[in-house]
Protein backbone atom coordinates (compact mmCIF):
# COMPACT_ATOMS: atom_id res chain seq x y z
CA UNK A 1 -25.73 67.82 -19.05
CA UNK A 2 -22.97 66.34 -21.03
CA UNK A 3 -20.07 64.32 -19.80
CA UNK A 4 -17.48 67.08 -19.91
CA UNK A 5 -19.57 68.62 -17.30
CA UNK A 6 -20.31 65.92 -14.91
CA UNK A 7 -16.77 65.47 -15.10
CA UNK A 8 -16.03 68.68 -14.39
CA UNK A 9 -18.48 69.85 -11.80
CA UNK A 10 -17.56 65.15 -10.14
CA UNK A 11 -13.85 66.46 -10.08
CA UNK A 12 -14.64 69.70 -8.38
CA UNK A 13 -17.01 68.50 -5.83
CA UNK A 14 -14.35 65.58 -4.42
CA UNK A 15 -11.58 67.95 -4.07
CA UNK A 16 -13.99 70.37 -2.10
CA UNK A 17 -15.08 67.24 -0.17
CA UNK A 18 -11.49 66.40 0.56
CA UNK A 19 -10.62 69.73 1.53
CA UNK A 20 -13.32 69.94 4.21
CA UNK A 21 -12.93 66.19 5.00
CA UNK A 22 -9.31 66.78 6.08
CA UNK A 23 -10.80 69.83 8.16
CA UNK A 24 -12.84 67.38 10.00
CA UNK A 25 -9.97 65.71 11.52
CA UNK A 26 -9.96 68.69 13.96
CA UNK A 27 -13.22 67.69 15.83
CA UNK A 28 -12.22 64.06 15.08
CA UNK A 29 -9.27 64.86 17.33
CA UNK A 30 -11.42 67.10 19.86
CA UNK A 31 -13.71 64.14 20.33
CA UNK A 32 -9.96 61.85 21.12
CA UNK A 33 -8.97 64.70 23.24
CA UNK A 34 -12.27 64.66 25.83
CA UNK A 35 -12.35 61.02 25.61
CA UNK A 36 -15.52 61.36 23.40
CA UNK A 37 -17.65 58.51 21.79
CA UNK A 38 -16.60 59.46 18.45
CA UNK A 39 -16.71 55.78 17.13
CA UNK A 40 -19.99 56.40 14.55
CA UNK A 41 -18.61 60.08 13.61
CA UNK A 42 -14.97 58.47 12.98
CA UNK A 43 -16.48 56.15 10.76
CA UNK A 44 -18.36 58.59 8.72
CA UNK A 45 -15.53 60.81 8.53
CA UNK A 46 -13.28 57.84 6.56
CA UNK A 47 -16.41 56.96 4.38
CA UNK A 48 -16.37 60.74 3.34
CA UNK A 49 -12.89 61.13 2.85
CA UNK A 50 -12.42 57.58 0.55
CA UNK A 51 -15.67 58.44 -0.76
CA UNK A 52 -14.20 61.83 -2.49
CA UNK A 53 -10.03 60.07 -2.94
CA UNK A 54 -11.95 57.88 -4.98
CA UNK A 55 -14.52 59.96 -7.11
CA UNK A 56 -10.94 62.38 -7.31
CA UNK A 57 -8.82 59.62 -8.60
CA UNK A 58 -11.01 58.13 -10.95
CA UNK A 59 -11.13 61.77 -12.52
CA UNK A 60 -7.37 62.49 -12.31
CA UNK A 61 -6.00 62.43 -15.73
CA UNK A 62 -9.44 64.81 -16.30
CA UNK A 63 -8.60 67.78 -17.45
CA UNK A 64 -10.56 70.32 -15.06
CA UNK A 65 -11.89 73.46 -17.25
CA UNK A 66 -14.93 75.22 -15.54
CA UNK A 67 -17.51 77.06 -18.01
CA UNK A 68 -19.32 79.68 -16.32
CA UNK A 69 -22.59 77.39 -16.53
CA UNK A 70 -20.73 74.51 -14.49
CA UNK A 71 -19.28 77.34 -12.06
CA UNK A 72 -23.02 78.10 -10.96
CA UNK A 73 -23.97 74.71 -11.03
CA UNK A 74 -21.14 73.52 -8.92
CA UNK A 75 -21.60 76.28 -6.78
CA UNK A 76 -25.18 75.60 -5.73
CA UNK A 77 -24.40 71.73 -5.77
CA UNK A 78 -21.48 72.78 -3.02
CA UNK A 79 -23.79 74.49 -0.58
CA UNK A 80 -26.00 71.68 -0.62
CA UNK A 81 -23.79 68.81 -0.15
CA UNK A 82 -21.53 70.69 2.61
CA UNK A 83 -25.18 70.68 4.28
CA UNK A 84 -25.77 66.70 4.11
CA UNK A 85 -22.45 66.19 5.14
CA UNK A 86 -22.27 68.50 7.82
CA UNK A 87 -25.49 67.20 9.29
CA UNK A 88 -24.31 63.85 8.62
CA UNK A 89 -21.43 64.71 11.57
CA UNK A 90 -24.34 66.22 13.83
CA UNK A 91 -26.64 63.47 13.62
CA UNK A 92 -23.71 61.38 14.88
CA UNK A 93 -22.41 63.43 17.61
CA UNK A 94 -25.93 64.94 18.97
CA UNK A 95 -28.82 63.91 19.69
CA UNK A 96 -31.15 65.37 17.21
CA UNK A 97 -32.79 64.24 13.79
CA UNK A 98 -31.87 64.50 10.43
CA UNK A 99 -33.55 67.47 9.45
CA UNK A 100 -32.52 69.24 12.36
CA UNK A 101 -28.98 68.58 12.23
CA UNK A 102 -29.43 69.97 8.30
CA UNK A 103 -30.91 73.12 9.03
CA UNK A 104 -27.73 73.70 11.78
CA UNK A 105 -25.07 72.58 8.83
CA UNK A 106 -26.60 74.80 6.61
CA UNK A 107 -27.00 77.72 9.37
CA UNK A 108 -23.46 77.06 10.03
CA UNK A 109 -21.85 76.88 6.58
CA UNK A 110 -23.48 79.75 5.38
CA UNK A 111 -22.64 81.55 8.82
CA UNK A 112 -25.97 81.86 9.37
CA UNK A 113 -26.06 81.41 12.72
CA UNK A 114 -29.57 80.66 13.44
CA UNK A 115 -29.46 77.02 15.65
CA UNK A 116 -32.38 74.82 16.46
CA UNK A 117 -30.36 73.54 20.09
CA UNK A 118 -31.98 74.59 23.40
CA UNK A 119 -29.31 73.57 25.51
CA UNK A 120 -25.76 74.09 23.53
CA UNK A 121 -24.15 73.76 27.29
CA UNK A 122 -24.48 70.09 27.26
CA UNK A 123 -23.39 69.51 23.55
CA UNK A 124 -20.18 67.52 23.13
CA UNK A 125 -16.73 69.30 22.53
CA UNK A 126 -17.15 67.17 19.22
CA UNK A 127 -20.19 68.68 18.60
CA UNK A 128 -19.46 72.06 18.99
CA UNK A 129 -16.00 72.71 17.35
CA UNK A 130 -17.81 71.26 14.51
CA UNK A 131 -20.41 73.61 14.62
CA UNK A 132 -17.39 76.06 14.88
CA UNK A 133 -15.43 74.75 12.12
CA UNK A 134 -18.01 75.07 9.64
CA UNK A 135 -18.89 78.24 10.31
CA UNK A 136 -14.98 79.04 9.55
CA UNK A 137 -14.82 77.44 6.33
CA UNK A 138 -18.10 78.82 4.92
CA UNK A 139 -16.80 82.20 6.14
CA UNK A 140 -14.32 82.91 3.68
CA UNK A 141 -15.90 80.69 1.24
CA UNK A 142 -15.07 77.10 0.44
CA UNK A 143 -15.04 77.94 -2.85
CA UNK A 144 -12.08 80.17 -2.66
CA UNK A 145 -10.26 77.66 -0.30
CA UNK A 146 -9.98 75.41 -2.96
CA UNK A 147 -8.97 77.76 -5.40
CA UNK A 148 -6.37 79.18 -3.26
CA UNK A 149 -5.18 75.89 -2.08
CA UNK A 150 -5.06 73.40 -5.30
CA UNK A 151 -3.75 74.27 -8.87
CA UNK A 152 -5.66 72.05 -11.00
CA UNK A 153 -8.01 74.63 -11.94
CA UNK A 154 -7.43 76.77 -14.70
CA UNK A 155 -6.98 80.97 -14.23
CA UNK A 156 -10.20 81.47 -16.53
CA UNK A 157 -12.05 78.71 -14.15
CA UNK A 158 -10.27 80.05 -11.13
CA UNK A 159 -11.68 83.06 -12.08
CA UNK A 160 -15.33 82.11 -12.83
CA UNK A 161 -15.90 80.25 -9.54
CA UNK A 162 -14.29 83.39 -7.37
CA UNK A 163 -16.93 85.66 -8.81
CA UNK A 164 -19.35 83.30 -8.63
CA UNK A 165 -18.60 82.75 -4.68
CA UNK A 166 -17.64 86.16 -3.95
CA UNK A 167 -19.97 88.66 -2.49
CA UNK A 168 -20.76 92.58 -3.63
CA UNK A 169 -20.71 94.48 -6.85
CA UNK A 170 -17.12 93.01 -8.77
CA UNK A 171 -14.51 91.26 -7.83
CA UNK A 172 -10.94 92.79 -7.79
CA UNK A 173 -8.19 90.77 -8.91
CA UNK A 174 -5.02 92.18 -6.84
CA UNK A 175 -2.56 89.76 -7.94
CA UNK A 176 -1.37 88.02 -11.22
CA UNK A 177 -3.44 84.88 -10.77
CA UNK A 178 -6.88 84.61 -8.65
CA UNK A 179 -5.56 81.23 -6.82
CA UNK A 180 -2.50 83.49 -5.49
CA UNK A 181 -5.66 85.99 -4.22
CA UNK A 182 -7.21 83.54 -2.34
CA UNK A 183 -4.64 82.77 -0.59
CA UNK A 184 -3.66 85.58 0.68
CA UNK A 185 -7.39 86.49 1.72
CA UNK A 186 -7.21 82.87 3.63
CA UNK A 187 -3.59 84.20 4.99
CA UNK A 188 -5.42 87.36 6.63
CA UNK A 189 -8.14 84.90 7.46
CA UNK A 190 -5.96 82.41 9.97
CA UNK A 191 -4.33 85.78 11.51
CA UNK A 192 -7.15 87.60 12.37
CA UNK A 193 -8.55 84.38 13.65
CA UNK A 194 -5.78 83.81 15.80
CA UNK A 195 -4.93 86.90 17.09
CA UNK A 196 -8.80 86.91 18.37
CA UNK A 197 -8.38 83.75 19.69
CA UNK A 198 -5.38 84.87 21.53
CA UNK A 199 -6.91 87.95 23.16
CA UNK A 200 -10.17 86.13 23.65
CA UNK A 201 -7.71 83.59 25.61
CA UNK A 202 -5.79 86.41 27.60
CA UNK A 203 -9.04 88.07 28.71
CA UNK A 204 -10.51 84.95 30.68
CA UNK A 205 -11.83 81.96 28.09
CA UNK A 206 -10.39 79.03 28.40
CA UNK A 207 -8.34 77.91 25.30
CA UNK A 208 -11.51 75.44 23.83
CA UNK A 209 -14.40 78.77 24.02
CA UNK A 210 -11.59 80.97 22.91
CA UNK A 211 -10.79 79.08 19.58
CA UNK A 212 -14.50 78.64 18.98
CA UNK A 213 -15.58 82.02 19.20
CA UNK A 214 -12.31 83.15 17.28
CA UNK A 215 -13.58 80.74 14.72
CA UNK A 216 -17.34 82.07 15.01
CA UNK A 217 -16.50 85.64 14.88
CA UNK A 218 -13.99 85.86 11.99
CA UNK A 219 -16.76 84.53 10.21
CA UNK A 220 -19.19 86.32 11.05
CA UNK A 221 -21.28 83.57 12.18
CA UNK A 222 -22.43 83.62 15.56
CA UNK A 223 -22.36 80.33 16.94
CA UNK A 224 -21.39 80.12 20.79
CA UNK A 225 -20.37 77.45 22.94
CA UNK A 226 -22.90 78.39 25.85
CA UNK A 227 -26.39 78.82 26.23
CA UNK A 228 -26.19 82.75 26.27
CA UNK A 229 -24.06 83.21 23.94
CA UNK A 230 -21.35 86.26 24.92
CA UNK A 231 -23.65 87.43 27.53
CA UNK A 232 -22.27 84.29 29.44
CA UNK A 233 -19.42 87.29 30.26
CA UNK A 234 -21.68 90.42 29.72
CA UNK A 235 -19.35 92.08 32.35
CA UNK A 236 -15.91 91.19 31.08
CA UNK A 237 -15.81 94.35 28.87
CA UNK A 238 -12.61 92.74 27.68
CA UNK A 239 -13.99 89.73 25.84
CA UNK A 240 -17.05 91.99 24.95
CA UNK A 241 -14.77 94.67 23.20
CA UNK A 242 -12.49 92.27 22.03
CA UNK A 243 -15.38 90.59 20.02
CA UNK A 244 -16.97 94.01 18.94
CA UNK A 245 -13.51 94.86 17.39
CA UNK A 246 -13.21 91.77 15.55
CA UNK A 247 -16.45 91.13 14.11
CA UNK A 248 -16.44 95.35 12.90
CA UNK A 249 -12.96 94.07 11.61
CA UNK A 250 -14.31 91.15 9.76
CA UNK A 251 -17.01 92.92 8.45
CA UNK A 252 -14.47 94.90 6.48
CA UNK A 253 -14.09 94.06 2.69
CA UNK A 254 -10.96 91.50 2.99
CA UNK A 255 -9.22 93.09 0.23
CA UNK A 256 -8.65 95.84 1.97
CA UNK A 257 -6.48 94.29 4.21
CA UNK A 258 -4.78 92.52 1.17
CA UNK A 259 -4.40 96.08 -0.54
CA UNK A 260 -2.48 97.32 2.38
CA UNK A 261 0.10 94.47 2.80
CA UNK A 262 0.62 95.51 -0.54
CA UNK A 263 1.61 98.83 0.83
CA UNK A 264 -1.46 100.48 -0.32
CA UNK A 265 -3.74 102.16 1.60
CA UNK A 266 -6.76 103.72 0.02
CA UNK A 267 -9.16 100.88 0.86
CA UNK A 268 -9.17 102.16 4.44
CA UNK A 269 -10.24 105.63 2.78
CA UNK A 270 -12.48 104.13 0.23
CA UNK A 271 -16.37 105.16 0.38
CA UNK A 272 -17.38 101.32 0.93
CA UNK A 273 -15.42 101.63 4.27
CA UNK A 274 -15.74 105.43 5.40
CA UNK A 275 -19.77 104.74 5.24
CA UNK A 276 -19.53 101.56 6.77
CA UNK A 277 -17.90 103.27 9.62
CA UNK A 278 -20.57 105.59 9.82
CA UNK A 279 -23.15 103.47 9.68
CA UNK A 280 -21.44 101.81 12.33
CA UNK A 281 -20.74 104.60 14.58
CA UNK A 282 -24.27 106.46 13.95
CA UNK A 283 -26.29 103.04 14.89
CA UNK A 284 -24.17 102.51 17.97
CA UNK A 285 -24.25 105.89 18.97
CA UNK A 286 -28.12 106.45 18.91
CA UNK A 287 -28.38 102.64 20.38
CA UNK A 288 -26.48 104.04 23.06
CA UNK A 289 -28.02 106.97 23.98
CA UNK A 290 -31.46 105.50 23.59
CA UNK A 291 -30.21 102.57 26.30
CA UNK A 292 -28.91 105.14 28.71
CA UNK A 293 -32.22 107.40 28.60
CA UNK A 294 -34.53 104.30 29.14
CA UNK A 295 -32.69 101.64 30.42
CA UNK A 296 -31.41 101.52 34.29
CA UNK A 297 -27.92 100.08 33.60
CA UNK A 298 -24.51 102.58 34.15
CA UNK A 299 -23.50 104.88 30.85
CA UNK A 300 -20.34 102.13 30.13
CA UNK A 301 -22.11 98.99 30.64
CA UNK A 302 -24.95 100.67 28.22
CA UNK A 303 -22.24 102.13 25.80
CA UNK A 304 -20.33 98.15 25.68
CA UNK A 305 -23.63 96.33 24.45
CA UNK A 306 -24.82 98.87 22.53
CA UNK A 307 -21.77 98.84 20.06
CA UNK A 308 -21.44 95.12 20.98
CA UNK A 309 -25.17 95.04 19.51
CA UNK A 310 -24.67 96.99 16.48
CA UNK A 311 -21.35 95.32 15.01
CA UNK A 312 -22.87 91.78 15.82
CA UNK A 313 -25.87 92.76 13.91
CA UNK A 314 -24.45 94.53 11.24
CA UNK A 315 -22.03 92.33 10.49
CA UNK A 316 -24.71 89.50 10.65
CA UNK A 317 -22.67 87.76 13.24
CA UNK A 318 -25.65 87.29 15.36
CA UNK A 319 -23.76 86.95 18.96
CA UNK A 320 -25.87 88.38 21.77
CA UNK A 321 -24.29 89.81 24.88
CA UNK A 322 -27.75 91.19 26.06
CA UNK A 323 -31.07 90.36 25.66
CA UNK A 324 -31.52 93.39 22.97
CA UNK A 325 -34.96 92.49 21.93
CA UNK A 326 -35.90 93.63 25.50
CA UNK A 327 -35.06 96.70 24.97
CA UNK A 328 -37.70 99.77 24.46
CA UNK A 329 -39.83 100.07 20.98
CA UNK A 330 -37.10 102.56 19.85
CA UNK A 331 -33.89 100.70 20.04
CA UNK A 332 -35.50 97.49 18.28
CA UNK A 333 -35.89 100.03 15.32
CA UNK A 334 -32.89 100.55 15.28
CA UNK A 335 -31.61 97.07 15.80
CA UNK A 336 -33.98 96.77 12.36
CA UNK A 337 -32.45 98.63 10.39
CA UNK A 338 -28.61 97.33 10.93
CA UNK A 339 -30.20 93.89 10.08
CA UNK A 340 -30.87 95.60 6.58
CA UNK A 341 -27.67 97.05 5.53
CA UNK A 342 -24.97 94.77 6.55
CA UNK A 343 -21.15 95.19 5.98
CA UNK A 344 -18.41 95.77 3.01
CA UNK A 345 -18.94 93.55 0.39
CA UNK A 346 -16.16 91.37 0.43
CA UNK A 347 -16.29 90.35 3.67
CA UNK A 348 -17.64 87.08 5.78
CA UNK A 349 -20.91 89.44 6.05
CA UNK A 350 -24.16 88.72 4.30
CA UNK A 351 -26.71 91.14 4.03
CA UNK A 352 -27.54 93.86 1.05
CA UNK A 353 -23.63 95.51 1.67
CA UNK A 354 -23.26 99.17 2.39
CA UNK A 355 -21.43 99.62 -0.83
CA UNK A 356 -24.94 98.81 -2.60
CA UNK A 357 -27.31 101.34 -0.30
CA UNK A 358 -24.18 104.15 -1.53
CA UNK A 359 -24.86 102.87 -4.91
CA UNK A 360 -28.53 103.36 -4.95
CA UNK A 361 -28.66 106.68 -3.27
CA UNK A 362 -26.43 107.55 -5.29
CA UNK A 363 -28.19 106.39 -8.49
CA UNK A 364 -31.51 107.82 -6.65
CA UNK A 365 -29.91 111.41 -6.57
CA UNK A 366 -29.06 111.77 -9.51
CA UNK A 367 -31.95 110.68 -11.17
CA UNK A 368 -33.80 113.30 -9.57
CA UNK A 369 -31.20 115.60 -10.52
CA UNK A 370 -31.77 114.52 -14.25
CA UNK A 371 -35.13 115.63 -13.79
CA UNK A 372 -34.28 118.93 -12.83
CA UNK A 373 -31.42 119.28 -15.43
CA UNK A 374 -32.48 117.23 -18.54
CA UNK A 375 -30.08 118.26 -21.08
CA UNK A 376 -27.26 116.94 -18.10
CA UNK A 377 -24.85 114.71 -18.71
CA UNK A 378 -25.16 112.79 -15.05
CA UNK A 379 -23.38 109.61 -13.94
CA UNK A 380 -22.74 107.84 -10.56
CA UNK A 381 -19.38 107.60 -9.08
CA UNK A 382 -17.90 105.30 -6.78
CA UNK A 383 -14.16 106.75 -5.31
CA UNK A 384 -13.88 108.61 -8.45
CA UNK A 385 -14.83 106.33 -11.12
CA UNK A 386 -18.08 106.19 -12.58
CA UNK A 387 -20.16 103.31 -12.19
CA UNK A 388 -20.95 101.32 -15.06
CA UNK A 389 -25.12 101.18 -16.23
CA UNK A 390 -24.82 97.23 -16.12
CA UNK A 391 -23.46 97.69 -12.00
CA UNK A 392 -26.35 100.01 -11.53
CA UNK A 393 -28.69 97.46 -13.06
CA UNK A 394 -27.47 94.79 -10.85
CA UNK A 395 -27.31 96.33 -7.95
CA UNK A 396 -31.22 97.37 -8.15
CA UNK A 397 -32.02 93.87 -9.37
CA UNK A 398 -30.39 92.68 -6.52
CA UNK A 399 -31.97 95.09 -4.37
CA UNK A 400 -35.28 94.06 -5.33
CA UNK A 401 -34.90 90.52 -5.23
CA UNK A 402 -33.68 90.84 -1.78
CA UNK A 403 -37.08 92.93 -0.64
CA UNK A 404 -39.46 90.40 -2.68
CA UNK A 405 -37.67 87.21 -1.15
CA UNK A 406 -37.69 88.69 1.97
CA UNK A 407 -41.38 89.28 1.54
CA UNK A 408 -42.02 86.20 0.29
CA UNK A 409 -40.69 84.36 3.10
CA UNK A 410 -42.05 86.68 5.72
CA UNK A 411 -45.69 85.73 4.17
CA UNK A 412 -44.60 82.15 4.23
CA UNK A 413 -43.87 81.92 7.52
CA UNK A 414 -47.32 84.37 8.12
CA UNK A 415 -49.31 82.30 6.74
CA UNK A 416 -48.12 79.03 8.73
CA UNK A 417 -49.23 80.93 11.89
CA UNK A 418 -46.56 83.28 13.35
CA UNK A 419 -46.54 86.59 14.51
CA UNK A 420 -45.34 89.14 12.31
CA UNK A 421 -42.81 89.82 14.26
CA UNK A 422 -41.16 86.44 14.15
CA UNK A 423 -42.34 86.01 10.64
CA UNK A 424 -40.58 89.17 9.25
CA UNK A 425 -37.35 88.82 11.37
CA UNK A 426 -37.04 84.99 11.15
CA UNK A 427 -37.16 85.91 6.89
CA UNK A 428 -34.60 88.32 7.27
CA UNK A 429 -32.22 86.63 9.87
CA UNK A 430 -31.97 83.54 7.56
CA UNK A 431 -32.00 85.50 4.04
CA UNK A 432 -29.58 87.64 5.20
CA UNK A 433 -27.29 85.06 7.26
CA UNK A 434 -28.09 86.90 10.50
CA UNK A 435 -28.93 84.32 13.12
CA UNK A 436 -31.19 85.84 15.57
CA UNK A 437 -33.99 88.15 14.91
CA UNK A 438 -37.45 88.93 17.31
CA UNK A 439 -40.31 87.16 18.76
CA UNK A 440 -39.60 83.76 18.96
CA UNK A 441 -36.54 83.78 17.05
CA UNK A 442 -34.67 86.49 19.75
CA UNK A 443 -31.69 86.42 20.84
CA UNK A 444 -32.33 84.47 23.97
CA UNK A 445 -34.59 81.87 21.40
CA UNK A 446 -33.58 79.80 18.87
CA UNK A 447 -35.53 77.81 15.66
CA UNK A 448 -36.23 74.16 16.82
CA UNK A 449 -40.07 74.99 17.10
CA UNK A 450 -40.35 75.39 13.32
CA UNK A 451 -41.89 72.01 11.70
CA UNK A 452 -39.98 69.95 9.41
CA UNK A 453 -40.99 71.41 6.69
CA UNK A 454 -39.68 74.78 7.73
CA UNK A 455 -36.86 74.19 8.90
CA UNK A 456 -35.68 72.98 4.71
CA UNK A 457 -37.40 76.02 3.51
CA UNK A 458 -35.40 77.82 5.94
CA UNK A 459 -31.97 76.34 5.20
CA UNK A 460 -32.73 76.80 1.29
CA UNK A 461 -33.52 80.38 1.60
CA UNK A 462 -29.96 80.64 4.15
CA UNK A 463 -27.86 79.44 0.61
CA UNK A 464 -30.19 81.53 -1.34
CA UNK A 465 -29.05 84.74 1.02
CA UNK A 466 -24.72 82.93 0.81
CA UNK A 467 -25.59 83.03 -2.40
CA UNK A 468 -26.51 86.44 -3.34
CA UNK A 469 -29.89 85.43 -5.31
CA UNK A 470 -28.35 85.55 -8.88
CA UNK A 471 -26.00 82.80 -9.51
CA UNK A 472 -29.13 80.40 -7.33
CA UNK A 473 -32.12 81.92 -9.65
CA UNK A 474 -30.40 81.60 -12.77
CA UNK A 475 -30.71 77.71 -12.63
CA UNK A 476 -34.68 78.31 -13.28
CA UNK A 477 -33.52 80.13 -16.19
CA UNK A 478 -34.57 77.46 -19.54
CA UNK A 479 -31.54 79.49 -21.34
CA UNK A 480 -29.23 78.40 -18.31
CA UNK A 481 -30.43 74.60 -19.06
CA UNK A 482 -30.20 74.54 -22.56
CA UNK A 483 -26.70 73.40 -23.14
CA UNK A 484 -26.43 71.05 -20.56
């Protein structure tokens, strides 16, 4: 690596650092709030903050020019750090080790929402609105707060680190300069957050669980403040539909919401989102009917979790307002499969992306049309507009990674001594920034039996998933290292 980019990659890291480190002042005044021994967390959070003012200013006449290579290395660097920093604050304000308190940064940055505490009830307010918070920034992606937020990168570098952070096929620059982009997305971001927060408020939480779920639900990530997550109010339908709204709503590709206060509308009517309704509506439906013919509960209460089920799984949010995994041979099938489609791309979702399943079926039909017409001239189109060969090639690359990592881990985890069941839906929970899964991973579970060992592998597969596979793989590439 030469010194342009350490400098580079040094510079970008401390003003990422800052950024989050100023975030942390909002547990650090939580903890002053409740009258919290904060004293050791307090501490920490100076040390971090002087630690990156300093690396910053040392760097400031630095001119800051990213190359696509020290995008992707930055980016992977981020993830990491965030995680040692965010554990650092758990390990302070919980009682739990090092490694634990890791795996739970890393679940929570990535919005992961898988958590290795038994008994969240008796966690500190410190302890949780940090747990909260980090699921917020990693929802929207640091990455594009600090693009949006600070000018010192360049448009080209701006650029480079937005596609490198953003999730689904291409990125769509809306406005003149990608910094102005992201903050706009961030500007949808706080509303959304706040108006859930708000209603979440109105229908019976008080103000502390309201903000925290607001926080945990625009992002998709699925943390809770009590022990059974939303089923703590499985019969306030308000809260319940409340949430269901928001997390569908978040699981929406953000710059459709951008497009429109822009006074343009299409997104709404754009194939990513019309199948991602269906999806929606199809899973929820047959969820529904399959609860009401088995289960014993009224056609309503059946109807609430059932959707409630389906737009917390399929937007990988991971809340549980029931005990789904409970529920008859059938309806875990289904449950299945909206772990392995996901949302919009472009959202706070992880997951494959609807968009790339329309992509591939697409792709899939008319290859078999080709066969039967081989003198045809046969493309794929996306809203009109043909898809590009090297989109097509991506998105099946990315497909298969995602089933060969997925089966990787599942043997992984196998082979250590776990069911299948927990084995395969532990794999694809963390890989695909779910939280929950079945067996002993369900949503009434959670991950602190895994060893040590597994809990790393875990949290390194959880970035992996953030990540999207490519722009983490590529650093085992030699032609990646060879300039550095």
């Amino acid at each position: 690596m030469d010194l342009q980019s350490l400098k580079n990659i040094l510079k970008l890291l401390s003003v990422i650092g800052i950024g989050v480190g100023l975030f942390f002042t909002i547990p650090v005044g939580v903890g002053f709030i409740y009258s919290e021994d904060i004293g050791n967390f307090f501490l920490f959070f100076v040390g971090f903050l002087f630690l990156n003012f300093a690396i910053y200013l040392s760097l400031y006449r630095h001119t800051l020019k990213m190359s696509v290579k020290d995008a992707i290395l930055a980016v992977n660097l981020i993830w990491i750090l965030l995680g040692i920093a965010g554990a650092a604050g758990l390990y302070l304000t919980s009682n739990v080790s090092f490694v634990d308190a890791f795996f739970e940064a890393i679940s929570g940055f990535t919005t992961t929402g898988a958590t290795i505490y038994s008994d969240i009830a008796s966690l500190s307010h410190t302890t949780l609105m940090l747990r909260s918070l980090m699921h917020w920034l990693g929802g929207m992606g640091v990455i594009v707060l600090s693009v949006g937020l600070l000018t010192l990168l360049n448009p080209s570098g701006s650029l480079t680190l937005f596609k490198s952070e953003s999730t689904g096929i291409s990125v769509e620059k809306l406005t003149p300069k990608i910094k102005d982009t992201a903050k706009w997305l961030w500007g949808i971001y706080i509303v959304l957050t706040l108006i859930d927060a708000l209603l979440l408020y109105m229908g019976g939480m008080d103000s502390f669980d309201a903000i925290n779920h607001a926080f945990s639900t625009i992002s998709t990530g699925g943390f809770s403040t009590k022990n059974e997550s939303l089923a703590y109010w499985d019969h306030n339908y308000f809260i319940l539909w409340v949430t269901t709204i928001f997390m569908f709503l978040s699981g929406v590709n953000f710059l459709v919401y951008l497009r429109a206060l822009h006074k343009d509308f299409d997104g709404f009517f754009s194939e990513e989102v019309r199948w991602y309704v269906i999806v929606f509506l199809v899973l929820a439906g047959a969820l529904s009917a399959m609860h009401i013919v088995l289960g014993h509960d009224s056609i309503w209460h059946s109807i609430t979790h059932a959707f409630f089920t389906i737009a917390s799984i399929l937007t990988t949010t991971g809340f549980a307002s029931i005990n789904y995994a409970s529920w008859s041979p059938e309806a875990v099938a289904i449950i299945f499969v909206a772990m392995y489609i996901g949302a919009n791309a472009g959202s706070t979702a992880g997951g494959v992306k609807v968009i790339r399943y329309v992509v591939l079926f697409k792709n899939l039909f008319a290859q078999i049309k080709q066969n039967l017409h081989p003198n045809a001239i046969v493309g794929v189109y996306i809203d009109g507009k043909r898809v590009s060969g090297k989109i097509l090639g991506s998105v099946s690359g990315f497909f298969f990674i995602y089933v060969l990592t997925n089966l990787l881990l599942s043997l992984f985890l196998y082979a250590k001594g776990y069911d299948f069941l927990t084995a395969v839906s532990a794999a694809i929970a963390c890989i695909g920034n779910i939280g929950p899964g079945f067996g002993h991973v369900g949503p009434v579970d959670n991950f602190a039996f895994f060893s040590d060992v597994e809990k790393i592998v875990l949290a390194i597969f959880m970035i992996i998933g953030r990540l999207e596979f490519y722009t983490f793989i590529v650093l085992f590439s030699r032609e990646f290292w060879k300039r550095f």
